[in-house]
Protein backbone atom coordinates (compact mmCIF):
# COMPACT_ATOMS: atom_id res chain seq x y z
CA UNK A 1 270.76 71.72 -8.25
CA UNK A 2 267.98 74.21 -7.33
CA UNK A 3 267.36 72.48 -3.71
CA UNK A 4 271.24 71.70 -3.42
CA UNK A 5 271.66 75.89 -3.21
CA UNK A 6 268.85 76.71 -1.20
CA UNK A 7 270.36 74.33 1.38
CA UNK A 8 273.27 75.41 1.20
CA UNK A 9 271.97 79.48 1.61
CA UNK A 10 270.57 78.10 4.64
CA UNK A 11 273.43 76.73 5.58
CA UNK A 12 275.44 79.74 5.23
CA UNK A 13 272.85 81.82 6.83
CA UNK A 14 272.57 79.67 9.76
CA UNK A 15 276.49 79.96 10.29
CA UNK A 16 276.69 83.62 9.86
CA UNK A 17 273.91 83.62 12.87
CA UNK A 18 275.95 81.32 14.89
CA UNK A 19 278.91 83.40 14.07
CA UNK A 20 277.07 87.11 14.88
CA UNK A 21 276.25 85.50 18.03
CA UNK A 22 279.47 84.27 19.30
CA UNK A 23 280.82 87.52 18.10
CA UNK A 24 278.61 89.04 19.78
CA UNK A 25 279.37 87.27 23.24
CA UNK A 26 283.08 86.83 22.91
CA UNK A 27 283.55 90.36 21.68
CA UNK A 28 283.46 91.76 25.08
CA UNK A 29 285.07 89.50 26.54
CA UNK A 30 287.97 89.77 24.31
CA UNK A 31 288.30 93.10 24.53
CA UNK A 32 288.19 92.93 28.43
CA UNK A 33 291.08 90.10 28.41
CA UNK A 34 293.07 90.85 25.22
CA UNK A 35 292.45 94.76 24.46
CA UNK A 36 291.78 96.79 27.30
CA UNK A 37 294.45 97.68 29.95
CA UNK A 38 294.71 95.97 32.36
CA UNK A 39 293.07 97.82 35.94
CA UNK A 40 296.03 99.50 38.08
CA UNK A 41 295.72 97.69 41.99
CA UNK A 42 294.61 99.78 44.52
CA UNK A 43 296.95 101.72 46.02
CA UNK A 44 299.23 100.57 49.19
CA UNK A 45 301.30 101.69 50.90
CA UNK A 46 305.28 100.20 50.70
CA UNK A 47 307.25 99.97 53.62
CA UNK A 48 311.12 100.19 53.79
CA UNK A 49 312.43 97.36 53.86
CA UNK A 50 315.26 98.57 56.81
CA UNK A 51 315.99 101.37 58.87
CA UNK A 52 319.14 103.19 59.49
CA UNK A 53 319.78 104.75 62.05
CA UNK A 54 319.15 108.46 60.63
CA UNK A 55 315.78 106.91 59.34
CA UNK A 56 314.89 106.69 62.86
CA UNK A 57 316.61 109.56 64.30
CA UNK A 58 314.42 111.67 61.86
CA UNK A 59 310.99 109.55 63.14
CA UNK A 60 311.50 110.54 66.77
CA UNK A 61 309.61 113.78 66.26
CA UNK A 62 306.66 114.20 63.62
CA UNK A 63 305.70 117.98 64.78
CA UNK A 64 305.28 120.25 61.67
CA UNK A 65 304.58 120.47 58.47
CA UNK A 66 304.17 118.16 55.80
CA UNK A 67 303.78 118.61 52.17
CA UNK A 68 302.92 115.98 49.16
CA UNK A 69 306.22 114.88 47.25
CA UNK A 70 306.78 113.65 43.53
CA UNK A 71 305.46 109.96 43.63
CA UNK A 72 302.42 110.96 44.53
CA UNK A 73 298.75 109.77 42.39
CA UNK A 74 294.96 110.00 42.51
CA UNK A 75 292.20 108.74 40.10
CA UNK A 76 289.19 106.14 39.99
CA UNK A 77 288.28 102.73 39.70
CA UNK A 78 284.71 101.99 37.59
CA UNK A 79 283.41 99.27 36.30
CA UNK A 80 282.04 99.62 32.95
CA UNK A 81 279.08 96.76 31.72
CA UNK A 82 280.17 96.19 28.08
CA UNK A 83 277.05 93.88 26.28
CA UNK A 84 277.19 92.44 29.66
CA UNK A 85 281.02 92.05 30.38
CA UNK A 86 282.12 93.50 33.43
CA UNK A 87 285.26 95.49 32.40
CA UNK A 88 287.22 97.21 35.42
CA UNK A 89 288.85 100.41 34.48
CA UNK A 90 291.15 102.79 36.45
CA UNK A 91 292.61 106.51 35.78
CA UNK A 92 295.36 108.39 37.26
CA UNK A 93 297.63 111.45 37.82
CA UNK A 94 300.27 112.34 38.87
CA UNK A 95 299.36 116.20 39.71
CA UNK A 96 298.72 116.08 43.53
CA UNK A 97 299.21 118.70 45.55
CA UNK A 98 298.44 119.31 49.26
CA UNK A 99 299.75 119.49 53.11
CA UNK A 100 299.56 117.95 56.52
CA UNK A 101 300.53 119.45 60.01
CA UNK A 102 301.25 117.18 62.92
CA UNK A 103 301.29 118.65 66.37
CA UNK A 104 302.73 115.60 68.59
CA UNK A 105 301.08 112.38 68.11
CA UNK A 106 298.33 114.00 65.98
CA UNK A 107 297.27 114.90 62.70
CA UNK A 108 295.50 118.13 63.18
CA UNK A 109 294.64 119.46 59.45
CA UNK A 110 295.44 118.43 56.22
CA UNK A 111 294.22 118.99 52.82
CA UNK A 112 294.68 117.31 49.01
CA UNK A 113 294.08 118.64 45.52
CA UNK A 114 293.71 116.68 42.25
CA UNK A 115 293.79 118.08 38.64
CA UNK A 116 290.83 115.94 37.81
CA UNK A 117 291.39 117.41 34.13
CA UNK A 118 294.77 115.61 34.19
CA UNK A 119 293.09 111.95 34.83
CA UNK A 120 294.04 109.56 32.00
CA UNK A 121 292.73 105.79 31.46
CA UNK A 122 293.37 104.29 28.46
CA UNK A 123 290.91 105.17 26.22
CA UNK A 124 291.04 108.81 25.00
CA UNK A 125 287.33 108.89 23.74
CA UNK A 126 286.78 107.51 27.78
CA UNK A 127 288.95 110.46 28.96
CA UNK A 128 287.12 113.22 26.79
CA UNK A 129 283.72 111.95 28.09
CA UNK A 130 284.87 111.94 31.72
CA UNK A 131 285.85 115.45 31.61
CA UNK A 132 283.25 117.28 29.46
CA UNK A 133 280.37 115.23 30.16
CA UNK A 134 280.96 113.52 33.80
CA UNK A 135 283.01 115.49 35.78
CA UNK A 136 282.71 118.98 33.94
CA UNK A 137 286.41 119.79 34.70
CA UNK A 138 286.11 122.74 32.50
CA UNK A 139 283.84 124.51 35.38
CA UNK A 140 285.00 122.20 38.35
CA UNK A 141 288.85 121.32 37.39
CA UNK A 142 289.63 120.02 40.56
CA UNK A 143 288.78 117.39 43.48
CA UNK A 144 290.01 118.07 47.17
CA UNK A 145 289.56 116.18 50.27
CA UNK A 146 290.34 118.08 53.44
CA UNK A 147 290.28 116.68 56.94
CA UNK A 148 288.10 117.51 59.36
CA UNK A 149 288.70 115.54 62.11
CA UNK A 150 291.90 115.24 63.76
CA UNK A 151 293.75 111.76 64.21
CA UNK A 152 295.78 110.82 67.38
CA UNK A 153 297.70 107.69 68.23
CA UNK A 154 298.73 106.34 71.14
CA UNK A 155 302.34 106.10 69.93
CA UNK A 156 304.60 106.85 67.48
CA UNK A 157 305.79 104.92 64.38
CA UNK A 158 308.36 102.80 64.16
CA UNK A 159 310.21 103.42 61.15
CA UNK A 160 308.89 101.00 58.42
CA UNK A 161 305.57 100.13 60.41
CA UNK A 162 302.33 100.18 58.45
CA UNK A 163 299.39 101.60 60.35
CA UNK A 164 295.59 101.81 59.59
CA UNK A 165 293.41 104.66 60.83
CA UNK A 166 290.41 105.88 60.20
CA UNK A 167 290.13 109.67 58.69
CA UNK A 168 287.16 111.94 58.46
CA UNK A 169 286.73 114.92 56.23
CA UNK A 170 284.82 116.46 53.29
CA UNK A 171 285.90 115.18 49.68
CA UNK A 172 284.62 117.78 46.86
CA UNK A 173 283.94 116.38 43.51
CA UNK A 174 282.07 118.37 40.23
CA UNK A 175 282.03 120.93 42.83
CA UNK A 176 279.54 119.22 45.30
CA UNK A 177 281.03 118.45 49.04
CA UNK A 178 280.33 115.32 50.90
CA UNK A 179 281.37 114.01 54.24
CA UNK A 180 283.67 110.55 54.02
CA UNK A 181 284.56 108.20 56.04
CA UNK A 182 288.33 106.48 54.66
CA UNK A 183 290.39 103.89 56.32
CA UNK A 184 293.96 104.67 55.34
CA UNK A 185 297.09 103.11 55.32
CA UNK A 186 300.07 104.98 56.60
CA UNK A 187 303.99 104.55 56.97
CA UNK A 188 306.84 106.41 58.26
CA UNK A 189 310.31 105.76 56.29
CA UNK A 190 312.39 108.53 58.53
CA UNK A 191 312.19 112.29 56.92
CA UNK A 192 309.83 110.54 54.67
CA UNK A 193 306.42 108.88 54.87
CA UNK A 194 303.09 107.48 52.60
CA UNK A 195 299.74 107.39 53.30
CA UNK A 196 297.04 105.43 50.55
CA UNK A 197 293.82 104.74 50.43
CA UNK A 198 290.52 104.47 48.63
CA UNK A 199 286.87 106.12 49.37
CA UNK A 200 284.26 104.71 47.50
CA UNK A 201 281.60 106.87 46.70
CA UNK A 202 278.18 106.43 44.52
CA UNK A 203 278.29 109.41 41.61
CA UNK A 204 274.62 110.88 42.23
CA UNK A 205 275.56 112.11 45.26
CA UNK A 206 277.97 114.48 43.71
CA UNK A 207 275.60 115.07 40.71
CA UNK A 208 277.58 113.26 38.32
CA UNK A 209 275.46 111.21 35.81
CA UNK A 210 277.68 107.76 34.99
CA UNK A 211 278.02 107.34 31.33
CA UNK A 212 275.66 104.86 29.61
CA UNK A 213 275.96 104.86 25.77
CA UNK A 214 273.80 101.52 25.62
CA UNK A 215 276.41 99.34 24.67
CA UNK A 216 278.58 100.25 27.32
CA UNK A 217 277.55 101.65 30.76
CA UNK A 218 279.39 102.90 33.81
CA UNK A 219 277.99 101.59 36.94
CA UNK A 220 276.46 104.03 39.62
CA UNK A 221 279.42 103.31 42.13
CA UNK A 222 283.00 104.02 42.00
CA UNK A 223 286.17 104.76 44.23
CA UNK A 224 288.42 107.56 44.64
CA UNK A 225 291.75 105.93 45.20
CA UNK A 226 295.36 108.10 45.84
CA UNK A 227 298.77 106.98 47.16
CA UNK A 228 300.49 110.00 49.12
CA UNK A 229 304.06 110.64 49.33
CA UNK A 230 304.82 112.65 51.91
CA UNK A 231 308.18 114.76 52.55
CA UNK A 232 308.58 117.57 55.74
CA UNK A 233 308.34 121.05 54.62
């Protein structure tokens, strides 16, 4: 009877260690594919699908100002290591502000503004570190990018037509500025247009120490991602 318990202790014991283990394993991965929200896509831009003949009565002449329009986000995409899953993770907002003026067949200035405080992923216990820890948004509450390179074309739009160009400017993040290089995708629909894109960026350079709690750890690279409405001022 003695032996018949001891090997069945063993027994037990052995399964509980098979058990911690897959636990252990699977854990992450459920949480990735069962738990955690799914990660936004990056940001495109979306065409109309037709244009009337207003629409392109309004694209003839791009000259002026431009402001950002409701519609509008920012955020991040990271990629947290959880017990060595891979779990991608994306935050946005909604409260983007900023202006473009177009002289011609050029984009001679324009500037964004995000309320980095305003960034929400799914986690609130994420969000809280992120912003007190991370980003410090209650000294540096904001991100901008401003452009400091104007961008010409050789033509202008068609209504509906998706363009890529190239923009150069100065993205400021936890209150450090750094030049960027962003390809951007761009569309005129008429009195309205949208421009997205995404700038990846490593989070040293800005002085921004990525989160590593042992069990779960941010990775040293990230990307800045927005989708622009725009409407003329």
């Amino acid at each position: 009877m003695q032996k018949r318990t001891k090997i069945m202790t063993a027994s037990i014991a052995a399964a509980a260690l098979v058990l911690g283990a897959t636990a252990a394993i699977a854990g992450p991965i459920i949480y990735r594919d069962v738990i955690a929200a799914k990660p936004d896509t990056a940001p495109t831009v979306t065409a109309a699908p037709e244009a009337s003949a207003s629409d392109a009565a309004e694209a003839g002449d791009l000259s002026g100002a431009w402001t950002v329009a409701d519609g509008s986000f920012a955020g991040y995409r990271v990629d947290e290591v959880l017990n060595g899953t891979d779990v991608t993770v994306t935050g946005r907002t909604e409260q983007v502000t900023g202006e473009l003026t177009v002289a011609g067949l050029t984009l001679e200035s324009a500037s964004f503004e995000v309320d980095v405080a305003s960034i929400a992923t799914d986690s609130a216990n994420r969000d809280d570190y992120f912003r007190s820890e991370a980003l410090r948004t209650d000294e540096f509450p904001t991100a901008s990018f401003v452009l400091t390179e104007p961008i010409s074309v050789d033509a202008a739009p068609a209504v509906g037509e998706v363009r890529t160009v190239q923009a150069t400017g100065e993205l400021t993040l936890a209150g450090v500025t750094k030049p960027v290089t962003v390809e951007l995708q761009a569309v005129l629909n008429g009195a309205s247009g949208q421009v997205a894109g995404s700038i990846p960026i490593t989070f040293a350079d800005f002085g921004v120490a990525a989160p590593n709690l042992g069990f779960v750890s941010v990775e040293p690279t990230g990307t800045v991602e927005f989708s622009l409405e725009l409407s003329r001022a």
